[in-house]
N, C-alpha and C. Protein backbone atom coordinates (compact mmCIF):
# COMPACT_ATOMS: atom_id res chain seq x y z
N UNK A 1 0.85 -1.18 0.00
CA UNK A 1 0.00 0.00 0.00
C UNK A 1 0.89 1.24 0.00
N UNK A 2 0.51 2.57 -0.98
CA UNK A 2 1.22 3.27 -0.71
C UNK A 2 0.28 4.23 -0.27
N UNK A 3 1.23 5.06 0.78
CA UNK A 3 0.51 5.83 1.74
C UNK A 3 1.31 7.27 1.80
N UNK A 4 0.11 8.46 2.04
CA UNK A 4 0.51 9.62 2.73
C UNK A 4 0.38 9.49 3.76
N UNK A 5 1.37 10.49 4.71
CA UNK A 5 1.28 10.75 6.16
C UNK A 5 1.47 12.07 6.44
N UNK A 6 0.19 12.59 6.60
CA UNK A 6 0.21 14.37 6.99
C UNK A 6 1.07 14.15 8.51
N UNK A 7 1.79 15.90 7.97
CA UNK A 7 2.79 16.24 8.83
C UNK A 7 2.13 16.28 10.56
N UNK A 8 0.75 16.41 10.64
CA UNK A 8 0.43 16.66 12.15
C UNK A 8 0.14 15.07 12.65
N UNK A 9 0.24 13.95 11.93
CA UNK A 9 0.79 12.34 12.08
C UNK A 9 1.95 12.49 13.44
N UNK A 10 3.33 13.03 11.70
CA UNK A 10 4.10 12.58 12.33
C UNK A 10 4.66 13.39 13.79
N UNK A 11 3.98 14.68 13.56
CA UNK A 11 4.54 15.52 14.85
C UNK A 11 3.91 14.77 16.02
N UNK A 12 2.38 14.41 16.22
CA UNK A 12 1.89 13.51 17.17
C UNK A 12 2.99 12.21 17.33
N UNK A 13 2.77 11.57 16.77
CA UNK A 13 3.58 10.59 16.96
C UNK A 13 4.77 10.29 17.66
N UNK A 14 5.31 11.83 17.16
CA UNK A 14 6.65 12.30 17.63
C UNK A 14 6.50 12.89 19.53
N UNK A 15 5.88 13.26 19.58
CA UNK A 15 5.22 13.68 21.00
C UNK A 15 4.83 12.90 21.71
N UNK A 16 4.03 11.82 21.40
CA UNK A 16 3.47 11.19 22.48
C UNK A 16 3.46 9.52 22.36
N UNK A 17 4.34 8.46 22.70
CA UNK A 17 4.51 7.39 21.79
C UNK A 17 3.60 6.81 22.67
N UNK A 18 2.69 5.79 21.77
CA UNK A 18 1.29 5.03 22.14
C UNK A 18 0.01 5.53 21.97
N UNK A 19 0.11 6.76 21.45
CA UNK A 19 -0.72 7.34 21.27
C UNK A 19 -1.46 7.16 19.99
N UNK A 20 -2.45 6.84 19.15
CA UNK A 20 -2.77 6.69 17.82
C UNK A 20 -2.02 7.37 16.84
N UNK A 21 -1.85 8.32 16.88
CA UNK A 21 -0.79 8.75 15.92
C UNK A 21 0.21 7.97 15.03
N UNK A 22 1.01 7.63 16.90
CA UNK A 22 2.52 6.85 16.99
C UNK A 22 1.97 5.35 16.95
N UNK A 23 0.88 4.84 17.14
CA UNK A 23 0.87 3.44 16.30
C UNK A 23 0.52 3.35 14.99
N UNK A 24 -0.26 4.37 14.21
CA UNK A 24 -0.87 4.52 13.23
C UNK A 24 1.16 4.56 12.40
N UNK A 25 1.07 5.51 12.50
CA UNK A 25 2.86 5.45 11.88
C UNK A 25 3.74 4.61 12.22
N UNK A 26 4.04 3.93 13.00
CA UNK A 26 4.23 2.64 13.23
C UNK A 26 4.07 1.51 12.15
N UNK A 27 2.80 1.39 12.07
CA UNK A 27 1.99 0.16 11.44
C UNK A 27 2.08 0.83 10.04
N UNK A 28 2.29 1.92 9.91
CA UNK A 28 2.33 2.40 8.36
C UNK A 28 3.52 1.91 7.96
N UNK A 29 4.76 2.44 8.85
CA UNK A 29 6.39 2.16 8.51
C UNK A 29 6.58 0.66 8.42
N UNK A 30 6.05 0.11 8.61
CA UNK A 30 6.16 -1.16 8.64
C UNK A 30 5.99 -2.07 7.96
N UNK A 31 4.10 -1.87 7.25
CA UNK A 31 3.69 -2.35 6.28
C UNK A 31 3.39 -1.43 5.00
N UNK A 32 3.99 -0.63 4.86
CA UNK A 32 3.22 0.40 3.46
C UNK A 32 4.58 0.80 2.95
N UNK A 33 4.29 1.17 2.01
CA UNK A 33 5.24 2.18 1.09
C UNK A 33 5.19 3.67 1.24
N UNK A 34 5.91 4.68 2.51
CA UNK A 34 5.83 5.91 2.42
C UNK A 34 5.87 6.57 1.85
N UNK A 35 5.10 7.82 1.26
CA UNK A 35 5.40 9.03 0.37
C UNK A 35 5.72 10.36 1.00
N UNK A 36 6.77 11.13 0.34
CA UNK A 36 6.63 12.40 0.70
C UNK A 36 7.15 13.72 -0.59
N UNK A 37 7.49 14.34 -0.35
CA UNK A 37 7.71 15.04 -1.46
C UNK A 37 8.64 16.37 -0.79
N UNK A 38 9.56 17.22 -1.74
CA UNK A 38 9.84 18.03 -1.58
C UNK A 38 9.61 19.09 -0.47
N UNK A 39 8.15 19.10 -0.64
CA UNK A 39 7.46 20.47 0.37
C UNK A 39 7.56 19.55 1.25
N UNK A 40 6.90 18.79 1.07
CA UNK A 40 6.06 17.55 2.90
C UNK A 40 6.93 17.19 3.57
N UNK A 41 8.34 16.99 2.90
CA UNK A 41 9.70 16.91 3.67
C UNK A 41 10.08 18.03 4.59
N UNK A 42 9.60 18.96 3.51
CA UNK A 42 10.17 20.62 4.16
C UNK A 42 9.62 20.98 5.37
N UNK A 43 8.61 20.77 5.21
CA UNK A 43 7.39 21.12 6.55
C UNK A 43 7.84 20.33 7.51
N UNK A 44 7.78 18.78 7.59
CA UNK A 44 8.08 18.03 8.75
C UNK A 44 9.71 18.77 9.28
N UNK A 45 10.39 19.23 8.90
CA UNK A 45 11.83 19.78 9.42
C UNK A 45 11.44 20.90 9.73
N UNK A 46 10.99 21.41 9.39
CA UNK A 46 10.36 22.98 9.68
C UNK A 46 9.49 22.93 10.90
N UNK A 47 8.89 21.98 10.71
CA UNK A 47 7.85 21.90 12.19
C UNK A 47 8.97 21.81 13.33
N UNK A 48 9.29 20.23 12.51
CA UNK A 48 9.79 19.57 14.59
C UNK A 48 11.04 20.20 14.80
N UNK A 49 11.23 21.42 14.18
CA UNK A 49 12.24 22.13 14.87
C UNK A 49 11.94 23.62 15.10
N UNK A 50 10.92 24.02 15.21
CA UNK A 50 10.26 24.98 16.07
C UNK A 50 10.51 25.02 17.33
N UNK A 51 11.23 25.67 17.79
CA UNK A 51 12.16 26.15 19.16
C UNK A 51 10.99 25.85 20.62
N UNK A 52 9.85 25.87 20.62
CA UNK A 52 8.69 25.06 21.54
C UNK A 52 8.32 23.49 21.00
N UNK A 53 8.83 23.41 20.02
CA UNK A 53 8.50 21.78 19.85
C UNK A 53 9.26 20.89 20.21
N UNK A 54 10.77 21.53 19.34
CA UNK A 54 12.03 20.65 19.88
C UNK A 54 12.00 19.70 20.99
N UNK A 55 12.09 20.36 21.56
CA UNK A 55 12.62 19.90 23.21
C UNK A 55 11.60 18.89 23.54
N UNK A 56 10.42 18.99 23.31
CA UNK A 56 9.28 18.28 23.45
C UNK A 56 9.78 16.60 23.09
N UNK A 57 10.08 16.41 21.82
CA UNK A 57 9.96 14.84 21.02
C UNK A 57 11.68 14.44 21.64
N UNK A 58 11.75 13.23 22.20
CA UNK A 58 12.75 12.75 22.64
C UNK A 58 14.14 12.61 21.49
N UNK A 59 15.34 12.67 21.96
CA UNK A 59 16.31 12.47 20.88
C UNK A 59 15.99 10.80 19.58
N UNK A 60 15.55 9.86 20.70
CA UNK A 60 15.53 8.70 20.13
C UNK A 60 14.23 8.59 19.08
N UNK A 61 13.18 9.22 18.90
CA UNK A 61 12.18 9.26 18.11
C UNK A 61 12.37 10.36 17.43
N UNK A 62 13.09 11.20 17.83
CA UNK A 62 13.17 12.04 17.00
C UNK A 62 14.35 11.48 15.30
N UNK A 63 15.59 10.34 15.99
CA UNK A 63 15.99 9.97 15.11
C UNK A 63 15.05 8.57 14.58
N UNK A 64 14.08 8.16 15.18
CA UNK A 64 13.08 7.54 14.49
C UNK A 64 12.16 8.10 13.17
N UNK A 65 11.97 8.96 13.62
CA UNK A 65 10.82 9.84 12.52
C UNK A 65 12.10 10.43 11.12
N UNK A 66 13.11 10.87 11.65
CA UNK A 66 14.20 10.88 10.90
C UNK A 66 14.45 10.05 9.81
N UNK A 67 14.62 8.83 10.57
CA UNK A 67 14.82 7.09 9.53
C UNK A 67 13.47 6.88 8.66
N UNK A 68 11.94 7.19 9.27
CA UNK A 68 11.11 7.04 8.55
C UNK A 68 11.07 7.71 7.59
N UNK A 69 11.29 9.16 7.58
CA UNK A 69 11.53 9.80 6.66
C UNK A 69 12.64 9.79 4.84
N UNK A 70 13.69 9.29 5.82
CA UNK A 70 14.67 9.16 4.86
C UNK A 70 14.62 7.83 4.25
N UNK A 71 13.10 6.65 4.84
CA UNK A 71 12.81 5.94 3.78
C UNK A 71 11.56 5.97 3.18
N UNK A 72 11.39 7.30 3.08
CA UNK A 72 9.99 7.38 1.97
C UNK A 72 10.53 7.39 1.11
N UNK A 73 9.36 7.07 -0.16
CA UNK A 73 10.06 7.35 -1.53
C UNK A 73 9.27 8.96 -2.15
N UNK A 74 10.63 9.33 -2.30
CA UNK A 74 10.42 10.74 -2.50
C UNK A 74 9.70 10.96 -4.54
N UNK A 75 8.54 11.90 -4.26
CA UNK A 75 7.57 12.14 -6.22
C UNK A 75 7.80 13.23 -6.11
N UNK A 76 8.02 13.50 -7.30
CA UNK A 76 8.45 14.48 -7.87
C UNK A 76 6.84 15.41 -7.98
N UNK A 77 6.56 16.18 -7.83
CA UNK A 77 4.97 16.99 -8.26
C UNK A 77 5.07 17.74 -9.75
N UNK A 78 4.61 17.03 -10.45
CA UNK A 78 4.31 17.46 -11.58
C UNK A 78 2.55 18.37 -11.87
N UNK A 79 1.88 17.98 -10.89
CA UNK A 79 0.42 18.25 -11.48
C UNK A 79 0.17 18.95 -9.64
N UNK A 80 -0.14 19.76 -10.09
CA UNK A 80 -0.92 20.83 -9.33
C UNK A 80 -2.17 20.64 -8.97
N UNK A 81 -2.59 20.88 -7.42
CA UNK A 81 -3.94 20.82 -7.35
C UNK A 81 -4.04 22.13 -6.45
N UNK A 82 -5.34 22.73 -6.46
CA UNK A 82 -5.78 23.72 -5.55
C UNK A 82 -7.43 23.39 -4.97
N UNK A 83 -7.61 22.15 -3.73
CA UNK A 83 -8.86 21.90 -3.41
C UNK A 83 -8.92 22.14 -2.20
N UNK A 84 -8.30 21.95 -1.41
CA UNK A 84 -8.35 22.07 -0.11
C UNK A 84 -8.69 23.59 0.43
N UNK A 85 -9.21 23.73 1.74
CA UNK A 85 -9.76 24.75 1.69
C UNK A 85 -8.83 25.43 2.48
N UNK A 86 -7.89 24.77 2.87
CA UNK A 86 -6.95 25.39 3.68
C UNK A 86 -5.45 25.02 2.82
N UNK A 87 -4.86 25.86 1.67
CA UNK A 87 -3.89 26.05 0.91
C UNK A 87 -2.93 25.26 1.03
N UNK A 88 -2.41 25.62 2.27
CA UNK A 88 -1.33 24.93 3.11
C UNK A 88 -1.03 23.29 2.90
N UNK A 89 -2.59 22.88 2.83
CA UNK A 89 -2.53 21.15 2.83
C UNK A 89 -2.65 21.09 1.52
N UNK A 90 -2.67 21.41 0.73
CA UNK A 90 -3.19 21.32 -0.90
C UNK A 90 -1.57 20.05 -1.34
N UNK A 91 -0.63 20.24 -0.78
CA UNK A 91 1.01 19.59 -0.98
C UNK A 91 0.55 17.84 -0.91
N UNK A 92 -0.55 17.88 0.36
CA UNK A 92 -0.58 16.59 0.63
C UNK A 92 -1.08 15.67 -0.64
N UNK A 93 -2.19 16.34 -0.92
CA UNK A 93 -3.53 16.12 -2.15
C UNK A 93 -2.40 15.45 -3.31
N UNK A 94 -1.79 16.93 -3.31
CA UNK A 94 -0.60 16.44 -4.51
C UNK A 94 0.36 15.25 -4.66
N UNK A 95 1.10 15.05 -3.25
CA UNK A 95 1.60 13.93 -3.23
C UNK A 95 0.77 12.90 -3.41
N UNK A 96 -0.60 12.68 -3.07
CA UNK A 96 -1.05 11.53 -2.94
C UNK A 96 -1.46 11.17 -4.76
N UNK A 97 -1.82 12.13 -5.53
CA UNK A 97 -2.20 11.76 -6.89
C UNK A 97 -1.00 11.63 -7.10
N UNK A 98 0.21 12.37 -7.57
CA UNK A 98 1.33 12.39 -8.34
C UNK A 98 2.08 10.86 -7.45
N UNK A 99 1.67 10.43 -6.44
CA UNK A 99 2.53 9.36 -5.96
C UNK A 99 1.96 7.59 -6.05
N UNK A 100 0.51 8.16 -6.61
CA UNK A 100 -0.65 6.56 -6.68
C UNK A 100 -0.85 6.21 -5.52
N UNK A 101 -0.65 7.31 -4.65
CA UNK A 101 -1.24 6.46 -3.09
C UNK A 101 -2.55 6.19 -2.90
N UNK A 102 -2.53 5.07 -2.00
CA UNK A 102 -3.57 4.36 -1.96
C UNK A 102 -4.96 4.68 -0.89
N UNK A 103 -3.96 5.76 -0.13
CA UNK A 103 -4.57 6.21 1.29
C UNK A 103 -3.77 7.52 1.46
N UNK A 104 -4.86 8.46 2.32
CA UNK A 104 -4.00 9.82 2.96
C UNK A 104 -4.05 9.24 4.44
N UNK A 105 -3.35 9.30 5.77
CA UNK A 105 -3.93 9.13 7.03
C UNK A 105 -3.43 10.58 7.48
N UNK A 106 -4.71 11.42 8.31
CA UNK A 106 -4.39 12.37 8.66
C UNK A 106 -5.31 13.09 9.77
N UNK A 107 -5.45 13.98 10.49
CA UNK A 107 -5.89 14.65 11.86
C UNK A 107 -6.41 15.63 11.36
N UNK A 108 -6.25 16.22 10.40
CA UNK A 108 -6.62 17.48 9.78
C UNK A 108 -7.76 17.28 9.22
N UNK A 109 -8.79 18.26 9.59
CA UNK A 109 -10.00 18.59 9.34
C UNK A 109 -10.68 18.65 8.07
N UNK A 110 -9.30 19.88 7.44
CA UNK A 110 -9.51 20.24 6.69
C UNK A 110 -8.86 19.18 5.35
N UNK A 111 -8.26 18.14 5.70
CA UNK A 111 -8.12 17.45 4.54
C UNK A 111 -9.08 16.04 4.36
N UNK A 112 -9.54 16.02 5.86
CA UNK A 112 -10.35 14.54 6.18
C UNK A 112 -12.15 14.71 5.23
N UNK A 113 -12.39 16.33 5.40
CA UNK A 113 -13.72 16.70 4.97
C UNK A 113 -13.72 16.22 3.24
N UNK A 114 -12.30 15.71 2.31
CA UNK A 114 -12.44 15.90 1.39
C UNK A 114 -12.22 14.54 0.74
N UNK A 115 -12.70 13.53 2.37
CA UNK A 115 -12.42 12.39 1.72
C UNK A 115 -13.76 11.50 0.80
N UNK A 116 -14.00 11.01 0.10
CA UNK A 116 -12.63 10.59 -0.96
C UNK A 116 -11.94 11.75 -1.74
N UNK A 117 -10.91 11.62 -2.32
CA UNK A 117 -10.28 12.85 -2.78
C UNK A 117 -9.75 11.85 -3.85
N UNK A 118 -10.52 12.24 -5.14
CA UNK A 118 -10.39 11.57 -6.80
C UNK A 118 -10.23 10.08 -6.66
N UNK A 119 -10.73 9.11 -5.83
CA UNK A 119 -10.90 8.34 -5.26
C UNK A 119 -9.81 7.67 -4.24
N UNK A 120 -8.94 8.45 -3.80
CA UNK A 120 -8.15 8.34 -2.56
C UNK A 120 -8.65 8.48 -1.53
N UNK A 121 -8.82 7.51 -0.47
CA UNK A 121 -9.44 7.67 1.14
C UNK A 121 -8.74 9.04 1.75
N UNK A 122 -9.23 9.07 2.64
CA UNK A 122 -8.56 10.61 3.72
C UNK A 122 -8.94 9.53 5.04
N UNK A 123 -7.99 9.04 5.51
CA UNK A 123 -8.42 8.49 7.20
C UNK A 123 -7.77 8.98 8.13
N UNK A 124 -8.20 9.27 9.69
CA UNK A 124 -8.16 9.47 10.85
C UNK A 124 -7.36 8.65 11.11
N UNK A 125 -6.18 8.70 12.08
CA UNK A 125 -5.38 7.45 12.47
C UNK A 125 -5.91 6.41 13.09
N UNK A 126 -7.22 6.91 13.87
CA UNK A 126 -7.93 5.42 14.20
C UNK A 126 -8.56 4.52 13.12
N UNK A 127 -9.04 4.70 12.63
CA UNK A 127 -9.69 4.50 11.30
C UNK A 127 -8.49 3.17 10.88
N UNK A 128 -7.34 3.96 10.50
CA UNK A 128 -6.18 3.05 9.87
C UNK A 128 -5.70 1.85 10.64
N UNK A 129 -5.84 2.21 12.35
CA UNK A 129 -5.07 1.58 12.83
C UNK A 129 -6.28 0.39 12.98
N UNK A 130 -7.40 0.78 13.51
CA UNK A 130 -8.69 -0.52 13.28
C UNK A 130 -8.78 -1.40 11.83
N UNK A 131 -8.22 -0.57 11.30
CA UNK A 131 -8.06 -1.39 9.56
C UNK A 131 -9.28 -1.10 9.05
N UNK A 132 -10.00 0.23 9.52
CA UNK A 132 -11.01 0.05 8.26
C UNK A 132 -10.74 1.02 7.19
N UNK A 133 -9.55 1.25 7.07
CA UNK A 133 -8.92 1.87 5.95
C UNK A 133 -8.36 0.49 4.45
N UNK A 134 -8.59 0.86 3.37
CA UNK A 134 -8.43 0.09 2.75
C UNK A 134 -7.36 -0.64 2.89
């Protein structure tokens, strides 16, 4: 399965281990094929190093989320989308067409309201982790 993982995933995950998030990404890294892209890379470094976040996510998950990262397989965005109602997430949308993913899993409101998205699921990390995600 190939899968997106919105950035407020992995920052949860990164914060609080056992928490749905951090099993949902877990069980993703494990069994799926990660995607990310240029921007979605950018953001996750950009986030978890926000001078109030830092300190927060432990050294050892922090080089966890690190390793997950550096084994996604990185798409190139060729095709543009503008649906989301909040701009910002529009990167995710993109990775998920330009990458054939099979699933988005994500916390965000504003990307979950748009599920299906061109027939890509949008799931909640519970959702994924119960398996009623495809």
């Amino acid at each position: 399965m190939r899968l997106v993982v919105d950035t407020n995933i992995l920052v949860s995950a990164g914060l609080k281990r056992g928490s749905l998030p951090h099993i949902a990404l877990s069980q993703a890294a494990q069994r799926c094929v990660l995607l990310k892209s240029a921007a979605t890379e950018a953001q996750f470094i950009e986030v978890t190093a926000r001078p109030y976040l830092a300190p927060l996510i432990a050294p050892a998950t922090r080089d966890w989320l690190t390793l997950i990262m550096a084994a996604a397989e990185l798409v190139a965005i060729t095709q543009r989308i503008a649906a989301c109602r909040d701009p910002t997430d529009d990167k995710f949308l993109e990775l998920a067409v330009n990458g054939r993913a099979d699933l988005i899993v994500s916390g965000d409101k504003d990307l979950l309201v748009l599920n299906p998205f061109r027939g890509i699921p949008i799931v909640a990390p519970a959702a994924f982790v119960q398996g009623a995600a495809p």
